[in-house]
Each structure stands twice: as C-alpha cells, then as structure tokens.
PDB file of N, CA and C in Angstrom:
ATOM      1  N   UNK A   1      -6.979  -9.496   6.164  1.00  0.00           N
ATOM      2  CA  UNK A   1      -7.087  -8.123   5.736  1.00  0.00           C
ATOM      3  C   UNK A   1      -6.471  -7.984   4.362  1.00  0.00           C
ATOM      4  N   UNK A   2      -6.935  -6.988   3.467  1.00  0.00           N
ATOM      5  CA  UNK A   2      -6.239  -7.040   1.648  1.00  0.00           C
ATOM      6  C   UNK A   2      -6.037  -5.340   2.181  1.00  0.00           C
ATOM      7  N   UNK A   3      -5.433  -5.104   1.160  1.00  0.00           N
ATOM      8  CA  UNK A   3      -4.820  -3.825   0.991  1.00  0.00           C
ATOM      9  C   UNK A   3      -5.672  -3.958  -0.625  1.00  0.00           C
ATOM     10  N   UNK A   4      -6.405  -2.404  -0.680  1.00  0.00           N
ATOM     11  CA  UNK A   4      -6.644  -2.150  -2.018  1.00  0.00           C
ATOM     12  C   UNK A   4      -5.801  -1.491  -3.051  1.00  0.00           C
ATOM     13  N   UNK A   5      -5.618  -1.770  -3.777  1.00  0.00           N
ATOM     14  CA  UNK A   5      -4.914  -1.308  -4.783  1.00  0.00           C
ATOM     15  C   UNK A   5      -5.400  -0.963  -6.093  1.00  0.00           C
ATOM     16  N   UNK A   6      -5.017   0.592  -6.707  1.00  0.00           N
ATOM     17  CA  UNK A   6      -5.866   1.340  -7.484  1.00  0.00           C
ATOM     18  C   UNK A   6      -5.557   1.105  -9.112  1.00  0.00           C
ATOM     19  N   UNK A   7      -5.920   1.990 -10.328  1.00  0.00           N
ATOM     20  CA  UNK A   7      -5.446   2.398 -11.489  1.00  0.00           C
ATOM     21  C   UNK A   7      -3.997   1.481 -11.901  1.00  0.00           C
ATOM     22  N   UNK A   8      -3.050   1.991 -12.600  1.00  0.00           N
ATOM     23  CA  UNK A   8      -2.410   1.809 -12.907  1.00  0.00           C
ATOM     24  C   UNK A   8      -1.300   0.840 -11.719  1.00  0.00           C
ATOM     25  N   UNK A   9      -1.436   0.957 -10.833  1.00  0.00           N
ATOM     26  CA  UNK A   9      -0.596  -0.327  -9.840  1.00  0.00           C
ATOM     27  C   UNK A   9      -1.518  -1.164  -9.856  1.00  0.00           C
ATOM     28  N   UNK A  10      -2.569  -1.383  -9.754  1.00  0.00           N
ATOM     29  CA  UNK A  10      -3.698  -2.766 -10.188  1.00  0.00           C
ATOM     30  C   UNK A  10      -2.922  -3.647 -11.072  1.00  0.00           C
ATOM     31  N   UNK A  11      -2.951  -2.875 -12.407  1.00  0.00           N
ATOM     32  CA  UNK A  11      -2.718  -3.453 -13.291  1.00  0.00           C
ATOM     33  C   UNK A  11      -1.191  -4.144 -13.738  1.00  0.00           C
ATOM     34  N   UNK A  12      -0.395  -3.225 -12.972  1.00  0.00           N
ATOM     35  CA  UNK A  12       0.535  -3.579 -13.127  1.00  0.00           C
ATOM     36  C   UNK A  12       0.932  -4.998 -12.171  1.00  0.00           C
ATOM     37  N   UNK A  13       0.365  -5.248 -11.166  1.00  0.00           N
ATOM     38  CA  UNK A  13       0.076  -6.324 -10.290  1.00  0.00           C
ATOM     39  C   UNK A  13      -0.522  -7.117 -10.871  1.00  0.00           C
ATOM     40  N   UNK A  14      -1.614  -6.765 -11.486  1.00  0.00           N
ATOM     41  CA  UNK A  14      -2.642  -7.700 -12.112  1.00  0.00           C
ATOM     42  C   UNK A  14      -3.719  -8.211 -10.640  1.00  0.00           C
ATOM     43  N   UNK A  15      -3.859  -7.536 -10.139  1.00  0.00           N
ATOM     44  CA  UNK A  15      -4.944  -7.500  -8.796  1.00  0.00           C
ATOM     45  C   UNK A  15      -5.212  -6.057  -8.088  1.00  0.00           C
ATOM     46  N   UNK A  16      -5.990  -6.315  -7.735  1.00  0.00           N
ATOM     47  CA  UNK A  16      -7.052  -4.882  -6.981  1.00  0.00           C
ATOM     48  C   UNK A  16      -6.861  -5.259  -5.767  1.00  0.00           C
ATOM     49  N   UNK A  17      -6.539  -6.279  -5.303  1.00  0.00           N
ATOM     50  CA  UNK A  17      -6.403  -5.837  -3.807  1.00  0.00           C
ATOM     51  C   UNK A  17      -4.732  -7.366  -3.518  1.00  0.00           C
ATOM     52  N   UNK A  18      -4.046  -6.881  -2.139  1.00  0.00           N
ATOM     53  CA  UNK A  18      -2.606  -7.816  -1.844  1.00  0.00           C
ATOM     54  C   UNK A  18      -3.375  -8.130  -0.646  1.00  0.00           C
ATOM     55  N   UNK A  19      -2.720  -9.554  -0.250  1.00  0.00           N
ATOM     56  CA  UNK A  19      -2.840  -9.894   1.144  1.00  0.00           C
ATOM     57  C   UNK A  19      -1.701  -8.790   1.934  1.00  0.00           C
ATOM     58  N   UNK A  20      -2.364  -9.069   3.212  1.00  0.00           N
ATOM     59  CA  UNK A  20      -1.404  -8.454   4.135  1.00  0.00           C
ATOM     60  C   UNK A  20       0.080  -8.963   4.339  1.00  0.00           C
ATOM     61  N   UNK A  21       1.303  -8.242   3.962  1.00  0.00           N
ATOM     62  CA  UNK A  21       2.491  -8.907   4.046  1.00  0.00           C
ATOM     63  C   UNK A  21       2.890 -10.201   5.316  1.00  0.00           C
ATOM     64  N   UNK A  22       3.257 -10.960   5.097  1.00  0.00           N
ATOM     65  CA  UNK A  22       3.738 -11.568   6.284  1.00  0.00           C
ATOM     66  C   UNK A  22       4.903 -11.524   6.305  1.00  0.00           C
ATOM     67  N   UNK A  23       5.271 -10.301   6.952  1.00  0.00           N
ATOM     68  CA  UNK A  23       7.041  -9.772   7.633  1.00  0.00           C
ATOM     69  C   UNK A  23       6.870  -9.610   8.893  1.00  0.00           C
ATOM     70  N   UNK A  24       6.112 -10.110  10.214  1.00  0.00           N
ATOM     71  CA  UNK A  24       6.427 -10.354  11.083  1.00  0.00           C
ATOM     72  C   UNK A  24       5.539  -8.893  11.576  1.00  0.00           C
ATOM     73  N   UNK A  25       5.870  -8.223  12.571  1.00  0.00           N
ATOM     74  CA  UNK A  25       4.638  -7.279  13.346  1.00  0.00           C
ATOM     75  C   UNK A  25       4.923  -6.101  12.670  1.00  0.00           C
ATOM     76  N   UNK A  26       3.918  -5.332  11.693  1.00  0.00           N
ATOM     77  CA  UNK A  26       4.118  -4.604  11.208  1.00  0.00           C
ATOM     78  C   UNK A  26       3.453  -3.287  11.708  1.00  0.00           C
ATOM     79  N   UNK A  27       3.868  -2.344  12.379  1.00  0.00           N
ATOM     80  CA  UNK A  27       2.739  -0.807  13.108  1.00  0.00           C
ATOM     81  C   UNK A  27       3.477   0.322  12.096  1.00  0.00           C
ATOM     82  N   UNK A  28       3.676   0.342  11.490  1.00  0.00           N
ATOM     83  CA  UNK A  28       4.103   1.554  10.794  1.00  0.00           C
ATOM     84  C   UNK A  28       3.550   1.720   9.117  1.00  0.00           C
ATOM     85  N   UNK A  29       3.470   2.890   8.589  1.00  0.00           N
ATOM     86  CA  UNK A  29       3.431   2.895   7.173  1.00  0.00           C
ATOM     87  C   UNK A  29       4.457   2.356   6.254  1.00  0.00           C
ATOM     88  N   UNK A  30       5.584   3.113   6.924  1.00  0.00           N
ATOM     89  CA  UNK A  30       6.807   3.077   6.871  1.00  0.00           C
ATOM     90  C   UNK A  30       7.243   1.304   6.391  1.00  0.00           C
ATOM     91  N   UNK A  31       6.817   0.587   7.486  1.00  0.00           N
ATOM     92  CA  UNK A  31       7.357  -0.763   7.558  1.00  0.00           C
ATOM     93  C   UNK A  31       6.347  -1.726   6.761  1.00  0.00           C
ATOM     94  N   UNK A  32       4.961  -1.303   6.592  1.00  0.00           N
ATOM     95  CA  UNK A  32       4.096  -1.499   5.626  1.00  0.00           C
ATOM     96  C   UNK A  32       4.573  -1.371   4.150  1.00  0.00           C
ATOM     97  N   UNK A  33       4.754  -0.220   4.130  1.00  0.00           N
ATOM     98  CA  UNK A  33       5.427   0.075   2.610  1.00  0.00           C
ATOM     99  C   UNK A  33       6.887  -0.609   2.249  1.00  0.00           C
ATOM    100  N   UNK A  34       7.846  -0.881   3.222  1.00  0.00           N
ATOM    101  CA  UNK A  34       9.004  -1.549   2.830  1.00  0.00           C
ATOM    102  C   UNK A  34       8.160  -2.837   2.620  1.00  0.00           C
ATOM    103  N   UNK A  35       7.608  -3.811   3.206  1.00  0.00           N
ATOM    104  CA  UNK A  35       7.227  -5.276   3.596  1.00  0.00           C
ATOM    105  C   UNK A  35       6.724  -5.302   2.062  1.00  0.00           C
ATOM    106  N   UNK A  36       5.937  -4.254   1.286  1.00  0.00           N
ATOM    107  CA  UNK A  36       4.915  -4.496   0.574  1.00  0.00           C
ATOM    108  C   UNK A  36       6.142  -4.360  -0.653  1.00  0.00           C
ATOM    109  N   UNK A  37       6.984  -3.556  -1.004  1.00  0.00           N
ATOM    110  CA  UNK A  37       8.125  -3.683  -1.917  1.00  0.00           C
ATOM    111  C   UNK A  37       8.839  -4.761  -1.900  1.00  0.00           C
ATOM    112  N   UNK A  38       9.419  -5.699  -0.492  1.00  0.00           N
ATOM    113  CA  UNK A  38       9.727  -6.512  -0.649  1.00  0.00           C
ATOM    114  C   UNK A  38       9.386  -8.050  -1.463  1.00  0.00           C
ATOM    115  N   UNK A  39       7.928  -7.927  -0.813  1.00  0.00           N
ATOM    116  CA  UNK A  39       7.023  -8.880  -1.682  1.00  0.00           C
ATOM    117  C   UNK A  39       7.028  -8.672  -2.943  1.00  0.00           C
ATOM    118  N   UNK A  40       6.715  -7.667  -3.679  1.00  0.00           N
ATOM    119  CA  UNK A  40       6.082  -6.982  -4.763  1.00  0.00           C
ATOM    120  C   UNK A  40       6.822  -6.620  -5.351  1.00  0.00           C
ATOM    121  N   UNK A  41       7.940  -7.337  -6.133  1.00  0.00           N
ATOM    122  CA  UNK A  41       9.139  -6.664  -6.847  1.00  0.00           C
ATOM    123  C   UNK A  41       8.484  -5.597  -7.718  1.00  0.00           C
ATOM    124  N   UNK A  42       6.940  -5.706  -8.384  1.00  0.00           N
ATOM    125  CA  UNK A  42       6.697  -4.639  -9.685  1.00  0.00           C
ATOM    126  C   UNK A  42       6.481  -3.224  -8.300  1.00  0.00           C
ATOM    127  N   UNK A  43       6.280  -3.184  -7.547  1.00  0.00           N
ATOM    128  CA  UNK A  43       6.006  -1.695  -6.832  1.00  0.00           C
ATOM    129  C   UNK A  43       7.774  -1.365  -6.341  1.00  0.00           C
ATOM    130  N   UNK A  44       8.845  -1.915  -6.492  1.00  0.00           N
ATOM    131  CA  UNK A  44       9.735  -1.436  -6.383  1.00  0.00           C
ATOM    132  C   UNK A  44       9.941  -0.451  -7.134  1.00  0.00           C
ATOM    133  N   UNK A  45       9.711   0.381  -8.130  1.00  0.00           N
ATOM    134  CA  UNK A  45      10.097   1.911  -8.887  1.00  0.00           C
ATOM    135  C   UNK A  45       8.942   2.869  -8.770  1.00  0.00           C
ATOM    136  N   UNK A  46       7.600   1.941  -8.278  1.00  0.00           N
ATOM    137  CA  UNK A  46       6.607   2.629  -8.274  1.00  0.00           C
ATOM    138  C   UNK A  46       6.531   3.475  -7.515  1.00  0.00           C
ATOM    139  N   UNK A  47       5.533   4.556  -7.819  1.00  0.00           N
ATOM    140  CA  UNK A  47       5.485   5.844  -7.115  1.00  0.00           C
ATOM    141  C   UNK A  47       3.798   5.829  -6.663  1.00  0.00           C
ATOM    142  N   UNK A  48       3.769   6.090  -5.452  1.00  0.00           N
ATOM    143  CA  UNK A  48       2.166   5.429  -4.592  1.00  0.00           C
ATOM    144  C   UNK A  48       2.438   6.024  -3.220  1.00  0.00           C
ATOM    145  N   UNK A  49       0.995   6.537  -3.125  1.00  0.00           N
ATOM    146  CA  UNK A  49       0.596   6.902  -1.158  1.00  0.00           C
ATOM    147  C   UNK A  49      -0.029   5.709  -0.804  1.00  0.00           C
ATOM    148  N   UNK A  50       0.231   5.694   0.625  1.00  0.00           N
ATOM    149  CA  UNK A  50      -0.888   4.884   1.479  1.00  0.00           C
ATOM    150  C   UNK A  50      -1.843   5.783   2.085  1.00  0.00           C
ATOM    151  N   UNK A  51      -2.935   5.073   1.999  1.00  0.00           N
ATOM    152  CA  UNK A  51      -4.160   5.548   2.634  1.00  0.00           C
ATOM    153  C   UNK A  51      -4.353   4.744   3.573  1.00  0.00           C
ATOM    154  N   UNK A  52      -4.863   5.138   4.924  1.00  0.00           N
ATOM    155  CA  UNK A  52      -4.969   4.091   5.802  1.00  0.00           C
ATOM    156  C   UNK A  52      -6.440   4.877   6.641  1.00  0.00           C
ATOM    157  N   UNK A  53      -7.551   3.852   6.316  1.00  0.00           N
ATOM    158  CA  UNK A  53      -8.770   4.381   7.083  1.00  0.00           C
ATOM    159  C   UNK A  53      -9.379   6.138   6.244  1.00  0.00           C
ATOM    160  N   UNK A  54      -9.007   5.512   4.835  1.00  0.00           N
ATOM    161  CA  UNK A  54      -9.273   6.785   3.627  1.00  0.00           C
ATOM    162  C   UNK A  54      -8.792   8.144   3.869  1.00  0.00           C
ATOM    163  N   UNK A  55      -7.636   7.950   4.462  1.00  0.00           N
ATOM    164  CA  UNK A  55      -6.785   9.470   5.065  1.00  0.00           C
ATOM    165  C   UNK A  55      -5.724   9.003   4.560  1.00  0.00           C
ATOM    166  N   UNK A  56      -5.187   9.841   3.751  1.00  0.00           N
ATOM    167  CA  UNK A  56      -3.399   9.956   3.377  1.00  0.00           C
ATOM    168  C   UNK A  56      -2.656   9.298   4.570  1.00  0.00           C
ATOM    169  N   UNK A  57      -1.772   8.614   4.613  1.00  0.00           N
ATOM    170  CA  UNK A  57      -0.790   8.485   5.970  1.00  0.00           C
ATOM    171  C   UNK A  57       0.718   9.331   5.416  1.00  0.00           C
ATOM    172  N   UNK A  58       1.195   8.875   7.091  1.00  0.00           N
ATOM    173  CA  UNK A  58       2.663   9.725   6.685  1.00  0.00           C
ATOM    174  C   UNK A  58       3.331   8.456   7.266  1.00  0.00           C
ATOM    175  N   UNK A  59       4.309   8.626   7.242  1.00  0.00           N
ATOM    176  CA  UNK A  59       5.519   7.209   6.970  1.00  0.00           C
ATOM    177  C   UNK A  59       5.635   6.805   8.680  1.00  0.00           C
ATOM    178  N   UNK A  60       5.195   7.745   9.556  1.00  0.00           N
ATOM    179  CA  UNK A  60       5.274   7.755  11.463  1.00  0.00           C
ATOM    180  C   UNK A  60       3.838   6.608  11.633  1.00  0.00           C
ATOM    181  N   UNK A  61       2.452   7.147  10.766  1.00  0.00           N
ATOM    182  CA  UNK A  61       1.577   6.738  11.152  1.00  0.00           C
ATOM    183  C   UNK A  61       1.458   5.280  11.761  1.00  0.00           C
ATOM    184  N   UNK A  62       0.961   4.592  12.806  1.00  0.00           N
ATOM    185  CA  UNK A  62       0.301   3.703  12.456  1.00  0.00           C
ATOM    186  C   UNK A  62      -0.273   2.976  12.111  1.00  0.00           C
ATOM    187  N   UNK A  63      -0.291   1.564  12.035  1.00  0.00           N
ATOM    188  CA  UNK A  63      -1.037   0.910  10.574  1.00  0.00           C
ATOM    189  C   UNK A  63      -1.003  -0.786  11.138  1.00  0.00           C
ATOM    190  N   UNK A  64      -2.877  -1.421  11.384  1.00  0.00           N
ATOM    191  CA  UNK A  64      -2.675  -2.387  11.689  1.00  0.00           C
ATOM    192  C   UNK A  64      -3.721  -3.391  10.682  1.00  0.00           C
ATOM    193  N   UNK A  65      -3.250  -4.641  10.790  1.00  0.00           N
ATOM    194  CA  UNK A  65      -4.455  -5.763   9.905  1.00  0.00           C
ATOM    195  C   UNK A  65      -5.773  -4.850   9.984  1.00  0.00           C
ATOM    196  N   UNK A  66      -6.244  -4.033  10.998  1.00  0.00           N
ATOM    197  CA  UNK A  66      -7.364  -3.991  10.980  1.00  0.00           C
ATOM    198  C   UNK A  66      -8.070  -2.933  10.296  1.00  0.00           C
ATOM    199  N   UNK A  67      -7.096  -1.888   9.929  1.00  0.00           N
ATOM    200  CA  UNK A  67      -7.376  -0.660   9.349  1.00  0.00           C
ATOM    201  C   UNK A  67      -7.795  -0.964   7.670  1.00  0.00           C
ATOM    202  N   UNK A  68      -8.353  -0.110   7.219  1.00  0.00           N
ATOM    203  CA  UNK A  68      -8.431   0.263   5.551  1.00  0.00           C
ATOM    204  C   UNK A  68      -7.255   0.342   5.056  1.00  0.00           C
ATOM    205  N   UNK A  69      -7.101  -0.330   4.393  1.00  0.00           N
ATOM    206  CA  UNK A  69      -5.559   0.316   3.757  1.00  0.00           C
ATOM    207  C   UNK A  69      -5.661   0.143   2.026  1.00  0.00           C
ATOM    208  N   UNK A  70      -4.918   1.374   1.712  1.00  0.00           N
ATOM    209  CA  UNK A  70      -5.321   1.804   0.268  1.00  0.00           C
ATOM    210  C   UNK A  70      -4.066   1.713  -0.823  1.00  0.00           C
ATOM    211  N   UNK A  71      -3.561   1.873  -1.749  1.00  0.00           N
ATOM    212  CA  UNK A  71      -2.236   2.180  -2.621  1.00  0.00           C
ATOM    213  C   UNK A  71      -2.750   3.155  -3.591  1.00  0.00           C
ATOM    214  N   UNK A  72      -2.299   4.267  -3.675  1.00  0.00           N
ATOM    215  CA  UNK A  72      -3.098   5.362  -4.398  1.00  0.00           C
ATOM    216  C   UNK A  72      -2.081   5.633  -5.361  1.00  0.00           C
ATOM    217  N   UNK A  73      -1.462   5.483  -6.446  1.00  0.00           N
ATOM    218  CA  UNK A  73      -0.912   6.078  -7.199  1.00  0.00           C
ATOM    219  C   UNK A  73      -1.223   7.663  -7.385  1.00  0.00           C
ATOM    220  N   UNK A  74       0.053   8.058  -7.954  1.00  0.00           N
ATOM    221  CA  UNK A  74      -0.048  10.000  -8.563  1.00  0.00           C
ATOM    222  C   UNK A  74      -1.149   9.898  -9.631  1.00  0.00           C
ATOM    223  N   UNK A  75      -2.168  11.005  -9.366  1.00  0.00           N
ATOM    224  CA  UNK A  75      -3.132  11.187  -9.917  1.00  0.00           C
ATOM    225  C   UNK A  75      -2.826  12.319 -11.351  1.00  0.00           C
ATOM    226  N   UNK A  76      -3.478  12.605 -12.247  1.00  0.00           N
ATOM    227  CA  UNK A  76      -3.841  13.808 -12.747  1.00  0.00           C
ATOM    228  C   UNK A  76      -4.800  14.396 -13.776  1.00  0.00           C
ATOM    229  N   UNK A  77      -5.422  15.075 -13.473  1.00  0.00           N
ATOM    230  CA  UNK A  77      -6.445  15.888 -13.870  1.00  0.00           C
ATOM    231  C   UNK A  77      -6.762  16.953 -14.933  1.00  0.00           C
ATOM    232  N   UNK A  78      -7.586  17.451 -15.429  1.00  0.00           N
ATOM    233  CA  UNK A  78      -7.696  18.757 -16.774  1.00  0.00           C
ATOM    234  C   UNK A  78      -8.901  19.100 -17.000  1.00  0.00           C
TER     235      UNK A  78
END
C-alpha cells in the first residue's frame, strides 16, 4: 500500500507517494501520522491532513494497509 502525497510535501520528500510505515500494527490516524514523522524527518514541522478513503480523518479514525490514504497539505485560494 503507498500513501499519496500532494503539492508542496511531494516535493519536499521528493516523491508522490511513501510506502506504508513499518512500525508494527498500525489502526489509527493518530499512530499513522506519528509512524510517518518518525520515518520522515522532512514532515516533522510540516503542517498536513490525512485523508483516508478521500474523507478528511480525525486522529480516533481508523486506518488500515488497505484504505486510500492521502497527505494533504494547507491549501489556499483567490
């Protein structure tokens, strides 16, 4: 499973999409998003939602290999 990754965290990665962390059983956003900072020293200051199955998540949600999973950076518009 990859996690996509958008705009400006792409680049700053230098990839559009991460493998799935390997930190052991991950069901949360929450524990998704720590696993994925851990790996990923450049998303440590970064500011990013998860999308999981193209719906915003909240940090309770569930979240498995099998779902969509997105990194959406703050957007803005004019």
């Amino acid at each position: 499973m990859t996690i996509h990754v958008f705009a400006g965290l792409a680049e700053d990665l230098g990839a559009r999409t991460l493998p799935w962390p390997d930190e052991g059983e991950i069901q949360s956003v929450e524990a998704l998003e720590r696993a994925l900072r851990k790996c990923h020293p450049e998303l440590t200051k970064a500011a990013f939602r998860i999308a999981v199955n193209k719906r915003y998540a909240s940090w309770a949600d569930e979240v498995s290999r099998l779902d969509e999973v997105a990194l959406i950076p703050p957007v803005s518009g004019g």
